[in-house]
N, C-alpha and C. Protein backbone atom coordinates (compact mmCIF):
# COMPACT_ATOMS: atom_id res chain seq x y z
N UNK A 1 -34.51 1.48 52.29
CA UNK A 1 -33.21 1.88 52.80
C UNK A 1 -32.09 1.12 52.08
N UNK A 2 -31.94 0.03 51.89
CA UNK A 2 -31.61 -1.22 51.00
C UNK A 2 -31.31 -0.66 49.80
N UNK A 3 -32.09 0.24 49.24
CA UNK A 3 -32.53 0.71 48.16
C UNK A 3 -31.01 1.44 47.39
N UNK A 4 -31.57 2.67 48.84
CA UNK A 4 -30.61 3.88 48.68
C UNK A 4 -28.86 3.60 48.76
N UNK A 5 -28.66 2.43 49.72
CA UNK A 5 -27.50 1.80 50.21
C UNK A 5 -26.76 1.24 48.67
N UNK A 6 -27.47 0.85 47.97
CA UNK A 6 -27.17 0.10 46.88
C UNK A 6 -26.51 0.97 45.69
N UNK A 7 -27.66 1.97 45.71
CA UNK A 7 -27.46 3.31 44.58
C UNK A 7 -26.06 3.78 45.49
N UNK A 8 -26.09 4.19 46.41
CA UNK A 8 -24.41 4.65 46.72
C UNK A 8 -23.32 4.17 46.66
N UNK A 9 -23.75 2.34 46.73
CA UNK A 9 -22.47 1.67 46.23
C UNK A 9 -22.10 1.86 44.71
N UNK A 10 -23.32 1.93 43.58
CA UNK A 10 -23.07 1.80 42.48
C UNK A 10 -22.32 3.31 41.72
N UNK A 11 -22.90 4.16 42.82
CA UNK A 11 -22.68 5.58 42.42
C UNK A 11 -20.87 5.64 42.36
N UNK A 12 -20.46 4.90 44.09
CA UNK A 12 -19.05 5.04 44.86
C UNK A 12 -17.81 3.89 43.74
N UNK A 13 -18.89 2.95 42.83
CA UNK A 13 -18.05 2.17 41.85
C UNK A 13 -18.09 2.93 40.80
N UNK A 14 -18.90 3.96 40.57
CA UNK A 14 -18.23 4.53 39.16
C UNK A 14 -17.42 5.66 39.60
N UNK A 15 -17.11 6.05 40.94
CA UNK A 15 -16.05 7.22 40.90
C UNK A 15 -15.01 6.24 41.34
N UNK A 16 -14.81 4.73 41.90
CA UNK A 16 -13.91 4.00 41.50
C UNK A 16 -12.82 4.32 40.18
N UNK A 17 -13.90 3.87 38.87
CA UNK A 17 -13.51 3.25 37.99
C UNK A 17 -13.14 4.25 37.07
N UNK A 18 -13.44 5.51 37.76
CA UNK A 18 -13.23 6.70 37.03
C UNK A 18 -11.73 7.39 38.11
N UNK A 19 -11.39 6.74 38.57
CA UNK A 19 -9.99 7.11 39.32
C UNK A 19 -8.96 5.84 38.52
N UNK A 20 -9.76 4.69 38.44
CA UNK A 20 -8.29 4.07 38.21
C UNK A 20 -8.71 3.26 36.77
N UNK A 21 -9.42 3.85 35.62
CA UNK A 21 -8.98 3.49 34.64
C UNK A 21 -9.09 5.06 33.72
N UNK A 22 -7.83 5.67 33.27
CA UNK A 22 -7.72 6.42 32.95
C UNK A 22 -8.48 7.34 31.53
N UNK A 23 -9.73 6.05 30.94
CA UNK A 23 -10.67 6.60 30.13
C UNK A 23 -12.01 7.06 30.37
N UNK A 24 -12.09 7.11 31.77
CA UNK A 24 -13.25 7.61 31.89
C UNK A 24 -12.94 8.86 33.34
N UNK A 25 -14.16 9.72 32.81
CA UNK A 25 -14.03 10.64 33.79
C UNK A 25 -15.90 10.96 34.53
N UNK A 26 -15.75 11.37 35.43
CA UNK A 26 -17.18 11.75 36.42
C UNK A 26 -16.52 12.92 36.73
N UNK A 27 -17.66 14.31 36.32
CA UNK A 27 -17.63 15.32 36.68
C UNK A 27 -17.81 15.73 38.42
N UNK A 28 -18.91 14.96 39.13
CA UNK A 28 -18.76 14.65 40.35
C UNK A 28 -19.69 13.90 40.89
N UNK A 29 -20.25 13.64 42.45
CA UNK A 29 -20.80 12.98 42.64
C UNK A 29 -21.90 12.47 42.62
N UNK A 30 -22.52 13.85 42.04
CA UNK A 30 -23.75 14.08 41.51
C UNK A 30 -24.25 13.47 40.67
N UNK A 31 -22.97 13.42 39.26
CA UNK A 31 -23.03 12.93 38.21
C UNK A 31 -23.37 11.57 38.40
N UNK A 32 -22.15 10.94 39.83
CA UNK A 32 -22.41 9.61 39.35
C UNK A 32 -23.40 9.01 39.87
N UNK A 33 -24.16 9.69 40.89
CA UNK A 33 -25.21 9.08 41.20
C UNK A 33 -26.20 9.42 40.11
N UNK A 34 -26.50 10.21 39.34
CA UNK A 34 -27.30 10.15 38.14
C UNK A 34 -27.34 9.29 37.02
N UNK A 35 -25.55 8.47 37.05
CA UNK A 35 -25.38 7.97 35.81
C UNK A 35 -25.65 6.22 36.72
N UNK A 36 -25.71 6.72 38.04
CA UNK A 36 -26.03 5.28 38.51
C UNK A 36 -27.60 4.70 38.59
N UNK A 37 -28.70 5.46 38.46
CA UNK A 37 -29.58 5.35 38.24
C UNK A 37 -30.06 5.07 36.91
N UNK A 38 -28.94 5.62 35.83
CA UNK A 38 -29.86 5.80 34.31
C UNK A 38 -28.77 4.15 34.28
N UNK A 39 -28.10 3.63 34.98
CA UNK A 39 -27.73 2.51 34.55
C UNK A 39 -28.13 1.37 35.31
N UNK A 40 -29.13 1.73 36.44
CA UNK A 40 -30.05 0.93 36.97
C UNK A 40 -31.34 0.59 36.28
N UNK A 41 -31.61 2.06 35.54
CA UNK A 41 -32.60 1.55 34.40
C UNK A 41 -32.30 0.64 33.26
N UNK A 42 -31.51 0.97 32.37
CA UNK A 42 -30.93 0.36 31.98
C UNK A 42 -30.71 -1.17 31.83
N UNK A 43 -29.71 -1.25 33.28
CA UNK A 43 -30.02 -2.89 33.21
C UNK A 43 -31.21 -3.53 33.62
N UNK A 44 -32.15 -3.14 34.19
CA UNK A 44 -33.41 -3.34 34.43
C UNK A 44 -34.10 -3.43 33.01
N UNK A 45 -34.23 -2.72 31.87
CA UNK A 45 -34.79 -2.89 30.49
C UNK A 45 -34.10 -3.09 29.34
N UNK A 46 -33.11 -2.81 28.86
CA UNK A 46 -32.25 -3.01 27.80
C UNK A 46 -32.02 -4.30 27.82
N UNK A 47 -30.81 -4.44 29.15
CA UNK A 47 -29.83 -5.56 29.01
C UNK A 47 -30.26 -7.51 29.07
N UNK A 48 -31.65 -7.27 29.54
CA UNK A 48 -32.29 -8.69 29.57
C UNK A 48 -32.33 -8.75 27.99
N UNK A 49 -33.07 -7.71 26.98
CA UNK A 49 -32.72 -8.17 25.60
C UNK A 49 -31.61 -7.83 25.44
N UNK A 50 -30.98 -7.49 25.28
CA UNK A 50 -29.76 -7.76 24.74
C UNK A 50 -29.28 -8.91 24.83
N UNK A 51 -29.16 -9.43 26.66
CA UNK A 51 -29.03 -11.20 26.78
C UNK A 51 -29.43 -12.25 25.98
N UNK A 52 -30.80 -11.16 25.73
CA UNK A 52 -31.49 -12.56 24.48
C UNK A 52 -31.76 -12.81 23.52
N UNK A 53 -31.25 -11.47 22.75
CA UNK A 53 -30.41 -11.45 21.89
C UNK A 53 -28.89 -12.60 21.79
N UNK A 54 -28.26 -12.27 22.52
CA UNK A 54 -26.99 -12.26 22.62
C UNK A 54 -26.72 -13.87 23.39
N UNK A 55 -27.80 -14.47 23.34
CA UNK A 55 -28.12 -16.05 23.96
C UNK A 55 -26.37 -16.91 23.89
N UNK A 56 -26.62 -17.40 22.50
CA UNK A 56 -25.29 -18.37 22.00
C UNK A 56 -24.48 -18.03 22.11
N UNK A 57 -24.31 -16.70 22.49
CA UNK A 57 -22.56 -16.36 22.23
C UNK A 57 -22.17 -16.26 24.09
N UNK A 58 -23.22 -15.62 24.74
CA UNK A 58 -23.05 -16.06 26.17
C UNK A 58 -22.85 -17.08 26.66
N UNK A 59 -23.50 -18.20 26.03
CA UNK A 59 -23.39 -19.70 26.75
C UNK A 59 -22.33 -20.25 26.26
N UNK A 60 -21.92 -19.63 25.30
CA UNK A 60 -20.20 -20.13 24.75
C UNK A 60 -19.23 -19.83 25.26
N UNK A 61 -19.22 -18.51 25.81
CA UNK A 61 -18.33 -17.83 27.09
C UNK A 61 -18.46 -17.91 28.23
N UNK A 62 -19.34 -18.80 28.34
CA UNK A 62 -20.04 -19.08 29.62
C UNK A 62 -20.34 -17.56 30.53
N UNK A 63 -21.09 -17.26 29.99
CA UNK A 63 -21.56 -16.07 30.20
C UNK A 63 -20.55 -14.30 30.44
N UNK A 64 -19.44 -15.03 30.14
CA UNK A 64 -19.00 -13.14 30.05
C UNK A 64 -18.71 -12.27 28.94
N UNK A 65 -19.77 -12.76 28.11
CA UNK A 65 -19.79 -11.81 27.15
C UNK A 65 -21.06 -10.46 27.95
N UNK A 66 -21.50 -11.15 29.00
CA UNK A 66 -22.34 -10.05 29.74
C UNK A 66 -21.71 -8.97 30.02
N UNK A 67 -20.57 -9.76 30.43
CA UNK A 67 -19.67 -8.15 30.76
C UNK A 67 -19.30 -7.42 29.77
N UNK A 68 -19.25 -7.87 28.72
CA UNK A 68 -19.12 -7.25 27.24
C UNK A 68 -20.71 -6.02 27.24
N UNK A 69 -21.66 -6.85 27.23
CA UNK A 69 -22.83 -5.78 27.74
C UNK A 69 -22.77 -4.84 28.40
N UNK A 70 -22.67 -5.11 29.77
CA UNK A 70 -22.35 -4.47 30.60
C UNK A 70 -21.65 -3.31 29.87
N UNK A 71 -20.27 -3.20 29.07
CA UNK A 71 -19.13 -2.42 29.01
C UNK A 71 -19.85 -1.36 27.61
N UNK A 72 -21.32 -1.90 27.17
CA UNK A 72 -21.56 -1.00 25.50
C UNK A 72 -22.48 -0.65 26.61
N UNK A 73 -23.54 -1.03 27.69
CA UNK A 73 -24.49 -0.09 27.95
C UNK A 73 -23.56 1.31 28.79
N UNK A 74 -22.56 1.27 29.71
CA UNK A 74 -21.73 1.77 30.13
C UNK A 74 -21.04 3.26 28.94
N UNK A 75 -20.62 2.63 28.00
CA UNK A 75 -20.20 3.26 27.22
C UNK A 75 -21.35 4.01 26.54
N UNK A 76 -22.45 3.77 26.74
CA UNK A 76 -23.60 4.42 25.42
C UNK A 76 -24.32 5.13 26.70
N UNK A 77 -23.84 5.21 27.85
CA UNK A 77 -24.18 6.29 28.96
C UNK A 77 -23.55 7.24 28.75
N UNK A 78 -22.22 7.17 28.48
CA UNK A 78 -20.94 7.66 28.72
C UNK A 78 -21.23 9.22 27.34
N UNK A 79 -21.90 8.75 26.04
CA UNK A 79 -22.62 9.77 24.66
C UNK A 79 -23.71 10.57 25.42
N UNK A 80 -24.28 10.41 26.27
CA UNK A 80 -25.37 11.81 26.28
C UNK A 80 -25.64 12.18 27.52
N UNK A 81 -25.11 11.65 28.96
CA UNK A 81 -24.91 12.34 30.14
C UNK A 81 -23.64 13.29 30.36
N UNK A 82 -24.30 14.05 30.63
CA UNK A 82 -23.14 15.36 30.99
C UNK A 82 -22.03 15.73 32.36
N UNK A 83 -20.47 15.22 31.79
CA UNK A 83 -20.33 15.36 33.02
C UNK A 83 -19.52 13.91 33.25
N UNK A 84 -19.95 12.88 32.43
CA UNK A 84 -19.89 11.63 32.43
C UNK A 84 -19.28 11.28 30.97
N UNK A 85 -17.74 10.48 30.88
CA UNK A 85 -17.36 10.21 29.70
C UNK A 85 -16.66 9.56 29.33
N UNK A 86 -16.89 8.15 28.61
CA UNK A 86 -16.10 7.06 28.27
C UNK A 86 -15.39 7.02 27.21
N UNK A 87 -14.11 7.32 27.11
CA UNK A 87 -13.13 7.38 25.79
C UNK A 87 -13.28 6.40 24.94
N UNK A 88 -13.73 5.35 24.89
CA UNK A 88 -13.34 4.03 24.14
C UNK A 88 -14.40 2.69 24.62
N UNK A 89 -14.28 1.58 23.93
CA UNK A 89 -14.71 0.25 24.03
C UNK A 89 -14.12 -0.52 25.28
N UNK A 90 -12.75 -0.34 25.22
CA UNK A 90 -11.40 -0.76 26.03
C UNK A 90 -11.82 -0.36 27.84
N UNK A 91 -11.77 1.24 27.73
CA UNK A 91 -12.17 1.53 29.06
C UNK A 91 -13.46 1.42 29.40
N UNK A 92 -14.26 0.99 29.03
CA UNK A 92 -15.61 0.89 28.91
C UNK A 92 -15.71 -0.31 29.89
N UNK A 93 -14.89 -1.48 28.96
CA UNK A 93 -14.51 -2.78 29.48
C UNK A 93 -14.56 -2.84 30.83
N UNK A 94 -13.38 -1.60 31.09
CA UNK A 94 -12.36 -2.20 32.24
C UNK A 94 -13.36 -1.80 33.17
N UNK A 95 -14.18 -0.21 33.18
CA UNK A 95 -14.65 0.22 33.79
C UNK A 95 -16.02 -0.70 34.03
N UNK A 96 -16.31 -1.49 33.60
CA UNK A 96 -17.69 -2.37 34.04
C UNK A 96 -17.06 -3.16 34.37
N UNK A 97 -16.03 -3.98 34.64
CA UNK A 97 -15.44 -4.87 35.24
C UNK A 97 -15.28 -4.67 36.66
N UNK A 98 -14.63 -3.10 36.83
CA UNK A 98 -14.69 -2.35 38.31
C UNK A 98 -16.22 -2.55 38.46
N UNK A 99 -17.04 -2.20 38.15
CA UNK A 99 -17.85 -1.81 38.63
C UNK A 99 -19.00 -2.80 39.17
N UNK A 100 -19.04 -3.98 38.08
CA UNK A 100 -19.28 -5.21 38.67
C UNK A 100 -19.12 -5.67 40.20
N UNK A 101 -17.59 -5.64 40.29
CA UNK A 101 -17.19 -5.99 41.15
C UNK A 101 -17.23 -5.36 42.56
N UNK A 102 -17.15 -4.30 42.14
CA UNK A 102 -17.40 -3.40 43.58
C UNK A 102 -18.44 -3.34 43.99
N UNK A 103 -19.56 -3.84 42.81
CA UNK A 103 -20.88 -3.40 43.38
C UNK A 103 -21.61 -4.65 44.23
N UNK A 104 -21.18 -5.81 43.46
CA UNK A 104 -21.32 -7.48 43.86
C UNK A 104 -20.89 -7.52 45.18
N UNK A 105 -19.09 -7.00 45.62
CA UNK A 105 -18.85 -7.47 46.86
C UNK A 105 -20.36 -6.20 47.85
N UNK A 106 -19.88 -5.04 47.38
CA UNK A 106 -20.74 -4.15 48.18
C UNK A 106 -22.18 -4.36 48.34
N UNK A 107 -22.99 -5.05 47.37
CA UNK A 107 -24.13 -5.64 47.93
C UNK A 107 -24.12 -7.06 48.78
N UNK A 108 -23.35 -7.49 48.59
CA UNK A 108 -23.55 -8.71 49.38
C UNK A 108 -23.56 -8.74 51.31
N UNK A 109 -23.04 -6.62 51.45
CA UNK A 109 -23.00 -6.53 52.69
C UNK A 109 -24.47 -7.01 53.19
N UNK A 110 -25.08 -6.26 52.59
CA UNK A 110 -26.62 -6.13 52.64
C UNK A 110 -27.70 -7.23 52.23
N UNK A 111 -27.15 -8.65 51.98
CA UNK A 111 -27.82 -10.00 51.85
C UNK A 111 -27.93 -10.54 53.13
């Protein structure tokens, strides 16, 4: 149940971030619960390498170059889901920044 609660927050932060940063758009809710899953996969397999990859330059930023991650896996969703579309690097940014955040406070209901 936990589960499902979570996917709707992440779904309800990308039609956030798709209202108030003007480079991205969600066709609807459908979409974003689809694009919230392929970005649950995602950070579940990609983004740990990428982290470790991406080691020294995180611990130099003290880690927010993650959100830099965060903002290319976001954006490289944004090329082949339909429906779903990130103009740029910039809104990419902003839009994982929303989305972070909305999703952090919104799970923490559920801790």
């Amino acid at each position: 149940m936990i589960f499902v609660a979570r996917w709707l927050i992440v779904a309800l932060a990308l039609l956030l971030a798709a209202y108030l940063v003007p480079g991205i758009t969600v066709a609807s809710f459908y979409t974003a619960l689809i694009v919230a899953v392929l970005l649950g996969i995602l950070n579940l397999t990609v983004k740990p390498i990428l982290l470790l990859l991406t080691l020294p330059i995180t611990i130099v930023t003290f880690g927010l170059f993650a959100l830099v991650i965060n903002g290319v896996l976001l954006w490289f969703l944004g090329t082949f889901v339909k429906g779903f579309d990130v103009s740029g690097f910039v809104a990419a940014l902003l839009g994982a920044f929303i989305i972070t955040v909305v999703s952090w406070a919104g799970n923490k209901l559920f801790d």
